[in-house]
N, C-alpha and C. Protein backbone atom coordinates (compact mmCIF):
# COMPACT_ATOMS: atom_id res chain seq x y z
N UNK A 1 -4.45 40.34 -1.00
CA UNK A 1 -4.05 39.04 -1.53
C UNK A 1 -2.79 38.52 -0.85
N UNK A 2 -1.97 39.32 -0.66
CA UNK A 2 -0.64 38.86 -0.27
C UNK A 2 -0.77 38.26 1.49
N UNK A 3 -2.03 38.91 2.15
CA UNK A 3 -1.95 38.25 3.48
C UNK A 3 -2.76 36.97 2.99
N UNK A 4 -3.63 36.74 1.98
CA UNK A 4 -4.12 35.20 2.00
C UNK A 4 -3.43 34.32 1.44
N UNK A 5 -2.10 34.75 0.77
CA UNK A 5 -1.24 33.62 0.50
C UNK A 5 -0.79 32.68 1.40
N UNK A 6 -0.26 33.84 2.59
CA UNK A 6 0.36 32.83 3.69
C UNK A 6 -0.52 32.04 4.33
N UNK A 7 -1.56 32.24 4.42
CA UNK A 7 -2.54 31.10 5.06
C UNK A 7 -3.06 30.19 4.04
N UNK A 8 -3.26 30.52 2.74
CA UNK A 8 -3.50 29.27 2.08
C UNK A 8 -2.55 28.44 1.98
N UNK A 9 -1.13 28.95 1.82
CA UNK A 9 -0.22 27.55 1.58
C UNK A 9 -0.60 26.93 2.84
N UNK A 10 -0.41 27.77 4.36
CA UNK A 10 -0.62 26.99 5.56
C UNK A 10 -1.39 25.74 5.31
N UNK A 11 -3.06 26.36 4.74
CA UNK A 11 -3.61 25.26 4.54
C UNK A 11 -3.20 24.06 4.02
N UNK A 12 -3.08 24.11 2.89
CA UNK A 12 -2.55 23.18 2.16
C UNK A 12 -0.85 22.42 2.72
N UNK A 13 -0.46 22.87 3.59
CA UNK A 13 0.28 21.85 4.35
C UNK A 13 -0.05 20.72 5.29
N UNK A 14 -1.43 21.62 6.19
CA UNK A 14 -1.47 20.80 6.86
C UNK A 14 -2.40 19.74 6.26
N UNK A 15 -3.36 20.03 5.07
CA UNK A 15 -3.99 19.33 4.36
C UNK A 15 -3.05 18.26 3.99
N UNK A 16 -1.92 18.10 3.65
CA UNK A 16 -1.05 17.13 3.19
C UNK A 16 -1.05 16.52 4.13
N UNK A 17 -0.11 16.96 5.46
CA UNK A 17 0.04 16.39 6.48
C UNK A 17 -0.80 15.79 6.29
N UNK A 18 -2.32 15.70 7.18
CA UNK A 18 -3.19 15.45 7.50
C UNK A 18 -3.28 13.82 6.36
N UNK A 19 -3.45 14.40 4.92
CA UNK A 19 -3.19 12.95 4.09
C UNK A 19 -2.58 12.24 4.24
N UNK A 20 -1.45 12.53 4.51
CA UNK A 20 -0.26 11.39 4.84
C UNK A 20 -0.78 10.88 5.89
N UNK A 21 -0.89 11.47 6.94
CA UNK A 21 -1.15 10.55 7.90
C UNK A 21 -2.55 9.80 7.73
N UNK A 22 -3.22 9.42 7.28
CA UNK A 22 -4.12 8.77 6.74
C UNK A 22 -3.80 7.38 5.96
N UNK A 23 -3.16 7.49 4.95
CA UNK A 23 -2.49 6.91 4.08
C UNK A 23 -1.39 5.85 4.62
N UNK A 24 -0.66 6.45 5.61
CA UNK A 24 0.42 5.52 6.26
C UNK A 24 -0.09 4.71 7.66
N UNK A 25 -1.82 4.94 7.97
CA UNK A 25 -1.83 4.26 9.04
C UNK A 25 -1.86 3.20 9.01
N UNK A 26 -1.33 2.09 10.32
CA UNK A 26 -0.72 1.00 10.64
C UNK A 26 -1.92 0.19 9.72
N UNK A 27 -1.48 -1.06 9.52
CA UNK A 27 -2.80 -1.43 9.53
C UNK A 27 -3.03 -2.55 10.62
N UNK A 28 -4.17 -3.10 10.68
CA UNK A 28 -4.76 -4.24 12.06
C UNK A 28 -3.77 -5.32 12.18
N UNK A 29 -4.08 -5.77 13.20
CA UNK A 29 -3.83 -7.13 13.23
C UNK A 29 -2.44 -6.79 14.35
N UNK A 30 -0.93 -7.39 13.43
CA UNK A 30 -0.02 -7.11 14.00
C UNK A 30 1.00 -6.72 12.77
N UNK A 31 0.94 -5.68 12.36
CA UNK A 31 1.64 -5.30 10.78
C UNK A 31 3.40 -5.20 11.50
N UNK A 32 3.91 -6.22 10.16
CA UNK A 32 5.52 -6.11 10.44
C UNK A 32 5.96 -4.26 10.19
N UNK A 33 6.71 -3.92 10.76
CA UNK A 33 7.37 -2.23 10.86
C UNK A 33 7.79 -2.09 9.37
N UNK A 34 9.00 -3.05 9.14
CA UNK A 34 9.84 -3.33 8.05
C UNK A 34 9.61 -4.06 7.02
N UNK A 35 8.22 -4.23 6.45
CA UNK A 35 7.81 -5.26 5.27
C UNK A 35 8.85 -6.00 4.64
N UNK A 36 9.17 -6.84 4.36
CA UNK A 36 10.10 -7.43 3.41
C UNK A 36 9.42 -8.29 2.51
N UNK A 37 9.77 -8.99 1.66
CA UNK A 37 9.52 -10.07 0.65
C UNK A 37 8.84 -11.15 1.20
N UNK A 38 7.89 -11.63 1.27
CA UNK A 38 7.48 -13.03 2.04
C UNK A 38 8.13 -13.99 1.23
N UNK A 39 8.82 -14.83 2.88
CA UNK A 39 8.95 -16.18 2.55
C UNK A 39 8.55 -16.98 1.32
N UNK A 40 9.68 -17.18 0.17
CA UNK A 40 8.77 -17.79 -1.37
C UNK A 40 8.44 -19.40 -1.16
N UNK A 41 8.12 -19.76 -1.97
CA UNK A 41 7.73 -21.20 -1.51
C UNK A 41 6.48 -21.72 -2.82
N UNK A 42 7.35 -23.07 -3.05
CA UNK A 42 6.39 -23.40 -3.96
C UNK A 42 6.24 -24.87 -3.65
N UNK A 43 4.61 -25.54 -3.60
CA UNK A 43 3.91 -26.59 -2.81
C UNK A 43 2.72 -27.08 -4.00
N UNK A 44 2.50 -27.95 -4.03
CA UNK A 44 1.39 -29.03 -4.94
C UNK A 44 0.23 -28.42 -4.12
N UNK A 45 -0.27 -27.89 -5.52
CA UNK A 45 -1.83 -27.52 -5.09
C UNK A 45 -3.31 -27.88 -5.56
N UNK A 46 -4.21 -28.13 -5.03
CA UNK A 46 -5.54 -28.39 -5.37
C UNK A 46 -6.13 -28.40 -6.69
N UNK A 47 -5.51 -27.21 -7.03
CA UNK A 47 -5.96 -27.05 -8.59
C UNK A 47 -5.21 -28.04 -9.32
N UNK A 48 -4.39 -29.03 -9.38
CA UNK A 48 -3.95 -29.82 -10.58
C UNK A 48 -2.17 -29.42 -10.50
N UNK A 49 -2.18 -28.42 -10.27
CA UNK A 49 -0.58 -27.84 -10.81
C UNK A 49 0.16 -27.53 -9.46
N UNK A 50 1.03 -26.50 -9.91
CA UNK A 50 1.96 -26.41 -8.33
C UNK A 50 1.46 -24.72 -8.10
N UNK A 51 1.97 -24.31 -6.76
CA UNK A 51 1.85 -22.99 -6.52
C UNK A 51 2.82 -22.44 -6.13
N UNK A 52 3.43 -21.51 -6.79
CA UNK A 52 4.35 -20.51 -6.28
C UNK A 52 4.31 -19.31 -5.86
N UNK A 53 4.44 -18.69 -4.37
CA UNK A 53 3.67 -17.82 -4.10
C UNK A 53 4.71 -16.53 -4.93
N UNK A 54 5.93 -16.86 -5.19
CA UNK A 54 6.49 -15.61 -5.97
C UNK A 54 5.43 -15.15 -7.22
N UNK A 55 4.83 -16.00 -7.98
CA UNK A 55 3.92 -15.72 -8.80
C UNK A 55 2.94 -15.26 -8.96
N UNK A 56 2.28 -14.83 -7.51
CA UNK A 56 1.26 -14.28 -7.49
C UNK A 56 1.19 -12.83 -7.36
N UNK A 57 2.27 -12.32 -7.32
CA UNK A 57 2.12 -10.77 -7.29
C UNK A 57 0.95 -9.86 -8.45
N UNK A 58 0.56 -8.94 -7.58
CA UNK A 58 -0.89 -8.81 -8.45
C UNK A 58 -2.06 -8.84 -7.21
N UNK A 59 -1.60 -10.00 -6.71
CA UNK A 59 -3.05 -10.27 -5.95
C UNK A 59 -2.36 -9.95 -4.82
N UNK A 60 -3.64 -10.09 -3.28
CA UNK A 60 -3.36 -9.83 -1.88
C UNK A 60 -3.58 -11.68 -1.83
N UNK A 61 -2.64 -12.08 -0.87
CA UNK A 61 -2.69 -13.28 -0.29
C UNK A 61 -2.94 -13.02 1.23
N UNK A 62 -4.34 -14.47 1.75
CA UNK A 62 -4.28 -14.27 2.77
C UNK A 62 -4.02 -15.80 3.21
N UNK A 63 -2.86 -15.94 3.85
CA UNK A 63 -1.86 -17.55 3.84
C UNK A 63 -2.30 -17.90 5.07
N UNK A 64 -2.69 -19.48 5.13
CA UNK A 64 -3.33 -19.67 6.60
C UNK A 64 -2.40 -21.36 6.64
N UNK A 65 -1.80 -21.53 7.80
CA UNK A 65 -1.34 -22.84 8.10
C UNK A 65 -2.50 -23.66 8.65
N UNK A 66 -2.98 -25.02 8.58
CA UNK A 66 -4.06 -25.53 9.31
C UNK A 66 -4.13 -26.82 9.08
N UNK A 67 -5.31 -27.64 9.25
CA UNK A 67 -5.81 -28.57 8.62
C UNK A 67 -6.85 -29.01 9.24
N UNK A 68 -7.63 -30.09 8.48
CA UNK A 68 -9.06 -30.62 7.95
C UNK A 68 -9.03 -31.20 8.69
N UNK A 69 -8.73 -32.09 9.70
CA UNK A 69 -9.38 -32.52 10.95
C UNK A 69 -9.00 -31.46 12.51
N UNK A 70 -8.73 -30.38 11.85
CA UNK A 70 -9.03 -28.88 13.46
C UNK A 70 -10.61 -29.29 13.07
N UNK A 71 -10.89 -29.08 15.36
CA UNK A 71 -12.06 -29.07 14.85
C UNK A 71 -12.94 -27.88 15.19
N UNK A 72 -12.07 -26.98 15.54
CA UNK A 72 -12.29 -25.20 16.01
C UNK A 72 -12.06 -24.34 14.96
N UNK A 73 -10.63 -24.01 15.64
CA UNK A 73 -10.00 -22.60 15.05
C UNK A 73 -9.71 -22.49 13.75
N UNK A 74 -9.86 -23.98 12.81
CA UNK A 74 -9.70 -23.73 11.09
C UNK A 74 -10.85 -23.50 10.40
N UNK A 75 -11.48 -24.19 11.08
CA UNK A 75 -13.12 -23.87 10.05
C UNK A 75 -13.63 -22.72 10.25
N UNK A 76 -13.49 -21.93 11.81
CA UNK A 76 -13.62 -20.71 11.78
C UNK A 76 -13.03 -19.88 11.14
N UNK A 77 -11.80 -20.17 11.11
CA UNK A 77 -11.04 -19.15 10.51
C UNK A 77 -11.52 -19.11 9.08
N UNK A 78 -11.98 -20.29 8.68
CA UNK A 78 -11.75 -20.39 6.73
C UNK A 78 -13.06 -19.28 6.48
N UNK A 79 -14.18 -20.08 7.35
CA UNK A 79 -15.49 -19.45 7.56
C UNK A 79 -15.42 -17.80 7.86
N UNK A 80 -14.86 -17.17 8.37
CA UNK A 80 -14.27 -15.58 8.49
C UNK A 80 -13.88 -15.16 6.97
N UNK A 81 -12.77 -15.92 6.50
CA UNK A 81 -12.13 -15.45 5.14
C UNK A 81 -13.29 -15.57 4.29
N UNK A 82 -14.14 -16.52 4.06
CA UNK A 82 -14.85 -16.67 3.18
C UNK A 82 -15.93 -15.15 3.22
N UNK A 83 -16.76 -15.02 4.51
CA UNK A 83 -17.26 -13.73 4.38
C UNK A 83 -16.36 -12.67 4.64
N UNK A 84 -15.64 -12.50 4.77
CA UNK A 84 -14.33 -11.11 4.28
C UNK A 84 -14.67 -10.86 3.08
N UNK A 85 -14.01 -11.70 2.72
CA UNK A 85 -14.08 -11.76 0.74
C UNK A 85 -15.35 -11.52 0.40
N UNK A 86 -16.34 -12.06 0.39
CA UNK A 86 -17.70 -11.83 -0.36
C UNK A 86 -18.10 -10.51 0.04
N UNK A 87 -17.93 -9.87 1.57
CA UNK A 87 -18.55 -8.57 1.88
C UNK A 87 -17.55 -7.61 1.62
N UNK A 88 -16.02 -7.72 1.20
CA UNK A 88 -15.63 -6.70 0.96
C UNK A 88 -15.90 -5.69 -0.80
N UNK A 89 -15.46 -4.62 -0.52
CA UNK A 89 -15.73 -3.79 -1.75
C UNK A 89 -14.47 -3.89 -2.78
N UNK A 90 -14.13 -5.01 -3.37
CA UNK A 90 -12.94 -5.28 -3.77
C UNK A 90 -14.00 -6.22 -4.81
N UNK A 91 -12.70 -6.50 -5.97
CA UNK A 91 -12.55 -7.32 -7.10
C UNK A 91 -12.39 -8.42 -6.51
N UNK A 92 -12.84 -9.55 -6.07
CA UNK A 92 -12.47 -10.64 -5.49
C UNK A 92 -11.24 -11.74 -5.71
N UNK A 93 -11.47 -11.58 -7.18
CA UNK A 93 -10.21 -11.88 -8.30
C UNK A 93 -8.89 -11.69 -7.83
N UNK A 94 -8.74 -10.09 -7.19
CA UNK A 94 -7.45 -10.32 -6.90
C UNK A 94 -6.82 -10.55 -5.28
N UNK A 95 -7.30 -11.28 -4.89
CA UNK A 95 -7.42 -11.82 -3.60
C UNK A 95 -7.61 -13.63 -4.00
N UNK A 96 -6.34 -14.03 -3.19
CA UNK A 96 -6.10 -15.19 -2.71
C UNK A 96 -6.04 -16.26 -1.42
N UNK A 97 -6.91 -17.12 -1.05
CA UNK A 97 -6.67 -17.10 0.23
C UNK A 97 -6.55 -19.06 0.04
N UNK A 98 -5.04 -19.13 0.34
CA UNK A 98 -4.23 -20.16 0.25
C UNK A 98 -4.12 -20.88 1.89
N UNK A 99 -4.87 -22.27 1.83
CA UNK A 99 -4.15 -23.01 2.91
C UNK A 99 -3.16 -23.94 3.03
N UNK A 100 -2.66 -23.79 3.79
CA UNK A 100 -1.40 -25.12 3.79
C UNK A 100 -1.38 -25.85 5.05
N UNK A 101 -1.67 -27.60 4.88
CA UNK A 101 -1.91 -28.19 5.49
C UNK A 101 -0.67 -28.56 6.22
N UNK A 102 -0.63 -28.53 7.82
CA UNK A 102 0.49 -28.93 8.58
C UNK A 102 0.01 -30.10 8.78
N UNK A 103 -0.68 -31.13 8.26
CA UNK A 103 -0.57 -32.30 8.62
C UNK A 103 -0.91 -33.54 7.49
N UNK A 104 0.64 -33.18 6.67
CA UNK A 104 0.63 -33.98 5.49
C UNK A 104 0.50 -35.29 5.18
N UNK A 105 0.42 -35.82 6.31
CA UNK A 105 0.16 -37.56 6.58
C UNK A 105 -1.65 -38.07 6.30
N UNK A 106 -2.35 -37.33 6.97
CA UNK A 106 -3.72 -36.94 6.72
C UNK A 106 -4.62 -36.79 5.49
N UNK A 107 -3.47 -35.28 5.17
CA UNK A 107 -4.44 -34.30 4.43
C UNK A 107 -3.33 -34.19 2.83
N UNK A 108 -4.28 -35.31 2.05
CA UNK A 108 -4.00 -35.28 1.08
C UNK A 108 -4.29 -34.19 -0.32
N UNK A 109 -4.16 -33.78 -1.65
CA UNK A 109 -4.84 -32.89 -1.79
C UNK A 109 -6.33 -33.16 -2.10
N UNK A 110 -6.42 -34.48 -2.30
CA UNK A 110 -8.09 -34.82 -2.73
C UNK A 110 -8.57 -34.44 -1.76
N UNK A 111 -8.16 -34.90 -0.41
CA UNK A 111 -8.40 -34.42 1.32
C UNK A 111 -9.02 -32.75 1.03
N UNK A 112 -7.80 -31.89 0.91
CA UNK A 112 -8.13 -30.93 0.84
C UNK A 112 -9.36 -29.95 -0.25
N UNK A 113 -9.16 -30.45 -1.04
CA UNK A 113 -9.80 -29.71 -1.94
C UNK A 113 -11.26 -30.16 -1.65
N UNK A 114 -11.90 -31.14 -1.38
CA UNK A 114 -12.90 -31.36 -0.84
C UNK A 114 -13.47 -30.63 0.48
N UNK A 115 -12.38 -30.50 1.52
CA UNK A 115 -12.85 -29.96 2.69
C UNK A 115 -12.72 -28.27 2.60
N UNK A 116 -11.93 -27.86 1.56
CA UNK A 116 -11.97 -26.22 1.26
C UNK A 116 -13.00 -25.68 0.29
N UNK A 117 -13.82 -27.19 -0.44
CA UNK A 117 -14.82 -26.85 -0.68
C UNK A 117 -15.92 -26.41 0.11
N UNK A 118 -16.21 -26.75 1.04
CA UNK A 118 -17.34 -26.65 1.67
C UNK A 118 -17.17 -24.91 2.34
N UNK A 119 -16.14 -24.21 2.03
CA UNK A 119 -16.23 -23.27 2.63
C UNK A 119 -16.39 -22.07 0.86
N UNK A 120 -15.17 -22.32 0.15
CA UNK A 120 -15.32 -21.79 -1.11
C UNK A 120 -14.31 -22.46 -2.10
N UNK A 121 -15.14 -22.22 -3.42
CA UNK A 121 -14.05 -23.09 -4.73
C UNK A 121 -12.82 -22.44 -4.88
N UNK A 122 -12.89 -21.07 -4.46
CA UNK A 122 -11.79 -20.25 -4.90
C UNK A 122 -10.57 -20.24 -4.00
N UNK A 123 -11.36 -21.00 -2.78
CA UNK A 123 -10.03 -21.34 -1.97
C UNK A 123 -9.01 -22.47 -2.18
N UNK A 124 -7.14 -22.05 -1.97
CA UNK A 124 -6.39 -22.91 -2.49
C UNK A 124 -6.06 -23.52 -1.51
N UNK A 125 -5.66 -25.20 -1.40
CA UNK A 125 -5.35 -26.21 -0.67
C UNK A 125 -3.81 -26.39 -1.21
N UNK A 126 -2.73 -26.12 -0.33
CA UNK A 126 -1.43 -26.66 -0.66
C UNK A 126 -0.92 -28.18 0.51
N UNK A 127 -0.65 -28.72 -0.29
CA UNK A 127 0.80 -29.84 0.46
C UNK A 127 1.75 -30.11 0.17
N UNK A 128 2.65 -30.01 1.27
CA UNK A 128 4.08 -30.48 0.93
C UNK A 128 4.27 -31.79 2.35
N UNK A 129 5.76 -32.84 1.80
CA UNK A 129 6.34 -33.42 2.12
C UNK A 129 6.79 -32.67 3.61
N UNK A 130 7.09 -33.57 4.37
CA UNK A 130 7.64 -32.97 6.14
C UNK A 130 8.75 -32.16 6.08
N UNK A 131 9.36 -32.85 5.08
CA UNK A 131 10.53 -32.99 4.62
C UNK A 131 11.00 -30.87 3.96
N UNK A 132 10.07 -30.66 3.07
CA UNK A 132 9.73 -29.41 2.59
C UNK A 132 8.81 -28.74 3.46
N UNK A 133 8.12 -28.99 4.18
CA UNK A 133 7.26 -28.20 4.72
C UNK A 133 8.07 -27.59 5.57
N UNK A 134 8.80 -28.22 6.72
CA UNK A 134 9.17 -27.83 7.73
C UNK A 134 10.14 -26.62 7.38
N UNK A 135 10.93 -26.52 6.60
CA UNK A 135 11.17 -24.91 6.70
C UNK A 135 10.69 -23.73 6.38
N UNK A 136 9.79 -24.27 5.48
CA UNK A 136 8.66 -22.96 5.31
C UNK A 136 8.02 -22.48 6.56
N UNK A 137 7.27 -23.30 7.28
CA UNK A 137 6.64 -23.28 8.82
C UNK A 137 7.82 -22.05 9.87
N UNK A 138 9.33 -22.96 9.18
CA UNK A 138 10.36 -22.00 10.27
C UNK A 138 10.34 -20.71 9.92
N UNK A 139 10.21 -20.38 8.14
CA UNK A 139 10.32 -19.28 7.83
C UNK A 139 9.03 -17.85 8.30
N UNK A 140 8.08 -18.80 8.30
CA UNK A 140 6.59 -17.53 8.43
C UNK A 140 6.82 -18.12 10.03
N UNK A 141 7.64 -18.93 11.35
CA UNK A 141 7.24 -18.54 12.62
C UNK A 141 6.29 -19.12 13.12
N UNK A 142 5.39 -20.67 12.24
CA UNK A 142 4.58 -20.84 12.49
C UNK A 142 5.07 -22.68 13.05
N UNK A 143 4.19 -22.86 14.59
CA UNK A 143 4.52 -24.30 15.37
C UNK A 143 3.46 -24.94 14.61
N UNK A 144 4.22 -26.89 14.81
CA UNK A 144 2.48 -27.19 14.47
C UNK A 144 3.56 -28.66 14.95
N UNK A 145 2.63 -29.51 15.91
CA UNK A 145 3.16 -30.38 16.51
C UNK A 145 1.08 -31.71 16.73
N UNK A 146 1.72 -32.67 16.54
CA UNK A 146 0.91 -33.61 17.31
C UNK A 146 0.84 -33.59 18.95
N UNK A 147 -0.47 -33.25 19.05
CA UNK A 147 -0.45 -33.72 20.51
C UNK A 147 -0.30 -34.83 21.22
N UNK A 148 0.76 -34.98 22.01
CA UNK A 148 1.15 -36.57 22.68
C UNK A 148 -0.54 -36.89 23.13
N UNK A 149 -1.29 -36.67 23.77
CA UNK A 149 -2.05 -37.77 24.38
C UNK A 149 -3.29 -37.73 23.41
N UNK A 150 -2.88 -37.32 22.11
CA UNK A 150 -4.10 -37.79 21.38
C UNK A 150 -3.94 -39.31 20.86
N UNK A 151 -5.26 -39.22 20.53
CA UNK A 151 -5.69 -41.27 20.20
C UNK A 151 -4.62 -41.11 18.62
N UNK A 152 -3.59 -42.54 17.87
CA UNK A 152 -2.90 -42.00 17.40
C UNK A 152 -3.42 -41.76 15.80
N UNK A 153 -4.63 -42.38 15.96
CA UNK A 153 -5.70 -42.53 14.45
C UNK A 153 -5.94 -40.99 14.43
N UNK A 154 -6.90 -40.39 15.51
CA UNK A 154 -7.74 -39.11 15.46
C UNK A 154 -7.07 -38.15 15.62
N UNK A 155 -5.73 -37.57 15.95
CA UNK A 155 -4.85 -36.96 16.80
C UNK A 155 -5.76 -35.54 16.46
N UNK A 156 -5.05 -34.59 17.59
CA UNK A 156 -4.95 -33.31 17.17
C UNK A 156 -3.70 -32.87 17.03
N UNK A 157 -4.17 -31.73 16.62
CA UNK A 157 -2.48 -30.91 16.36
C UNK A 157 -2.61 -29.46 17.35
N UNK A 158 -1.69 -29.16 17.73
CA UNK A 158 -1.44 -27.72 18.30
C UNK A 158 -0.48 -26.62 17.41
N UNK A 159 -1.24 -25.77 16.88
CA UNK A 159 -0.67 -24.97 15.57
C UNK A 159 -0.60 -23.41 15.65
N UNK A 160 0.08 -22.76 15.56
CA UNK A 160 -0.27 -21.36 14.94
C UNK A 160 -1.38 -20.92 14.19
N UNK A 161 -2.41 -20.12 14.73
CA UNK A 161 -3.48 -19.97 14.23
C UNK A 161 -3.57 -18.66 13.89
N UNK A 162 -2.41 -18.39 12.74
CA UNK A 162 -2.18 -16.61 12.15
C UNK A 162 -2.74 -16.27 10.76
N UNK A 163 -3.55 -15.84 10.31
CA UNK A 163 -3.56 -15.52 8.86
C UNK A 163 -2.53 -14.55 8.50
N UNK A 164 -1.54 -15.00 7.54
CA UNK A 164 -0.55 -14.06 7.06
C UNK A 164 -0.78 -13.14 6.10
N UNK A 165 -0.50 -11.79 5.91
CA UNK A 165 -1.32 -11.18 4.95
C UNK A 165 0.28 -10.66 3.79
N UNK A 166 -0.28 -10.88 2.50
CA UNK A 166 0.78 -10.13 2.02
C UNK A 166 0.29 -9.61 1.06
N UNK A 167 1.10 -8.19 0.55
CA UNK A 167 0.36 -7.19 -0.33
C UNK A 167 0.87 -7.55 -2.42
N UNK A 168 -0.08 -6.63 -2.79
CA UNK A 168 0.24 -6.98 -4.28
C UNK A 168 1.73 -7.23 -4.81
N UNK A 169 2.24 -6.51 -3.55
CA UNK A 169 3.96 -6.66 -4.38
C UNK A 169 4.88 -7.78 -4.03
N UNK A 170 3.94 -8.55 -3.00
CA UNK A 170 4.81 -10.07 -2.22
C UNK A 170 5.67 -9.76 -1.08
N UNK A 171 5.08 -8.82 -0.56
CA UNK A 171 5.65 -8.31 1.08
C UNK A 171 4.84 -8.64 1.89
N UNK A 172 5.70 -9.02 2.93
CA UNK A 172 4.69 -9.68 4.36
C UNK A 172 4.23 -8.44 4.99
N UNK A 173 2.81 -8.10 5.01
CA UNK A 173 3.11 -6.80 5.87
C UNK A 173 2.19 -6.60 7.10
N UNK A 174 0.98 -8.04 7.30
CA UNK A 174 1.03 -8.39 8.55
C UNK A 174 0.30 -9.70 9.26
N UNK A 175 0.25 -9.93 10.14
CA UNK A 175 -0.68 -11.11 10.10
C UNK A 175 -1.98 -11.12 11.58
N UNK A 176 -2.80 -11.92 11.63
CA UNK A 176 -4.54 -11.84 12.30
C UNK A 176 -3.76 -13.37 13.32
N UNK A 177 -4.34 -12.76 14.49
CA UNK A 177 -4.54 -13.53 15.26
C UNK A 177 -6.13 -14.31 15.53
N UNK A 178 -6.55 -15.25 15.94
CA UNK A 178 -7.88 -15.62 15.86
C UNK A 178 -8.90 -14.92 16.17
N UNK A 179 -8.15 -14.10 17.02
CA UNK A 179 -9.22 -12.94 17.67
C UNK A 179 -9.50 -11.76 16.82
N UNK A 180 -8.59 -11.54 15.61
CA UNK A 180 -8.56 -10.03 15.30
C UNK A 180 -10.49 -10.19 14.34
N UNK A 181 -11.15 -9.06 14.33
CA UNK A 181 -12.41 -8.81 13.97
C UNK A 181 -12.23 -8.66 12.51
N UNK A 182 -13.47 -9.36 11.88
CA UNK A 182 -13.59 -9.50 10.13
C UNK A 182 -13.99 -7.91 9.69
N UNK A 183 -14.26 -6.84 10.41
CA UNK A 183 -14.45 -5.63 10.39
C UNK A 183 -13.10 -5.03 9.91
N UNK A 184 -12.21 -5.56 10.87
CA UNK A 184 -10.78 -5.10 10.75
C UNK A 184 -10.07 -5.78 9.09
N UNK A 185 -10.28 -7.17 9.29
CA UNK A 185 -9.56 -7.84 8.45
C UNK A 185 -10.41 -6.93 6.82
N UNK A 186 -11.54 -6.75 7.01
CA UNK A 186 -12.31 -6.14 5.85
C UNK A 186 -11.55 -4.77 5.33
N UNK A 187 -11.42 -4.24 6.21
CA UNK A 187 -10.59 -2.80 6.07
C UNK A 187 -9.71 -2.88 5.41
N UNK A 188 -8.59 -3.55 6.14
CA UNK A 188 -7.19 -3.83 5.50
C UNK A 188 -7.29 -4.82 3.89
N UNK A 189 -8.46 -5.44 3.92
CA UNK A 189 -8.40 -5.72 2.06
C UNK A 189 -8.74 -4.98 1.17
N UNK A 190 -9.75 -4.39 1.50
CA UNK A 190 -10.01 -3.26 0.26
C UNK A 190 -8.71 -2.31 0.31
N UNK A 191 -8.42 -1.92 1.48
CA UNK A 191 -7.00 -0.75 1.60
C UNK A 191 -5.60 -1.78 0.34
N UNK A 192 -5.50 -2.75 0.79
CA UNK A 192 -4.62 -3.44 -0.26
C UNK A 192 -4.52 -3.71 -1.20
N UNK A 193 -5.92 -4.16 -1.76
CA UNK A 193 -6.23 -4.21 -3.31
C UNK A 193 -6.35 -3.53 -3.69
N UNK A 194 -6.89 -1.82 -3.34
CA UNK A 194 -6.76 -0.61 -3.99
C UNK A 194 -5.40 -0.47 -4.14
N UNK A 195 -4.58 -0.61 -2.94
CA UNK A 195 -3.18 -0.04 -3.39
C UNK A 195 -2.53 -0.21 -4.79
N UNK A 196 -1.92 1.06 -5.16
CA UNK A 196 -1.20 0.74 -6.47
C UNK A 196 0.21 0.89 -6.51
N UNK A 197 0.74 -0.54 -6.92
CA UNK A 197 1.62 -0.75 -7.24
C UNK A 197 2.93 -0.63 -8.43
């Protein structure tokens, strides 16, 4: 007995090890090192009332800057989130996936809530004033400019096209480039909404 002690604890170390490292891997996309608090911010939303993202702790937010006349990279993107959500193995409930329109001249919330219909009801449409928007935009890192040689009725915009991800506790902890795979983005939601907080 006394020689299988020392090899069972062995085991059971590296069995830990082995967990941990499981448990702490990175996740996709481009995960911040140092999580902190996401950027708070509260904006007039679709539903009738206001949104404060300090309030949502509980849920995973997946925060997307955009708007309703992109005529690419937003509808794809919304179109991605929408089947994320439905195919992942998660409570759907606690998953949020909030847009905020960089082009508040446009995209009113009737604007919005209509055009985030067509992808899902459960998706939230925020707007703010230029005035308020613009430091939120500075805070999450995200550009969003009119293009000079667009017509000045139809314009486009040139934007940051990041889904920001933040976990149940209101930490930024990473964000999807257009390219990153709904395989990936799938992973990292169930991994978050399981997490316990």
């Amino acid at each position: 007995m006394k020689y299988y002690l020392p090899a069972l604890l062995l085991l059971l170390a590296i069995g830990s090890i082995a967990g941990c490292g499981i448990s702490e891997a990175p996740l996709h996309g481009s995960p911040y090192q140092n999580p902190g608090s996401a950027p708070d911010f509260t904006m007039p939303s679709t539903d009738g009332g206001e949104f404060t993202l300090s309030g949502e702790k509980g849920h995973v937010i997946m925060l997307y800057f955009g708007y309703t006349f992109c005529p690419d990279i937003c509808p794809a993107t919304l179109g991605q989130l929408r089947s994320v959500v439905s195919n992942a193995n998660i409570d759907p409930a606690l998953v949020r996936t909030v847009f905020v329109t960089v082009d508040p001249a446009r995209d009113s919330l009737e604007v919005l809530k209509a055009y985030l219909g067509r992808f899902s009801s459960d998706f939230i449409g925020l707007r703010a004033e230029p005035e308020a928007l613009d430091p939120i935009l500075a805070a999450y890192g995200v550009y969003a400019a009119v293009d000079p040689d667009s017509d000045p009725e139809q314009y486009l915009m040139t934007h940051t096209a990041r889904v920001f991800v933040i976990d149940k506790s209101g930490r930024l902890v990473t964000n999807y480039s257009f390219d990153t795979s709904s395989q990936d983005i799938k992973a990292d939601l169930e991994r978050l909404v399981e997490e316990q907080q």
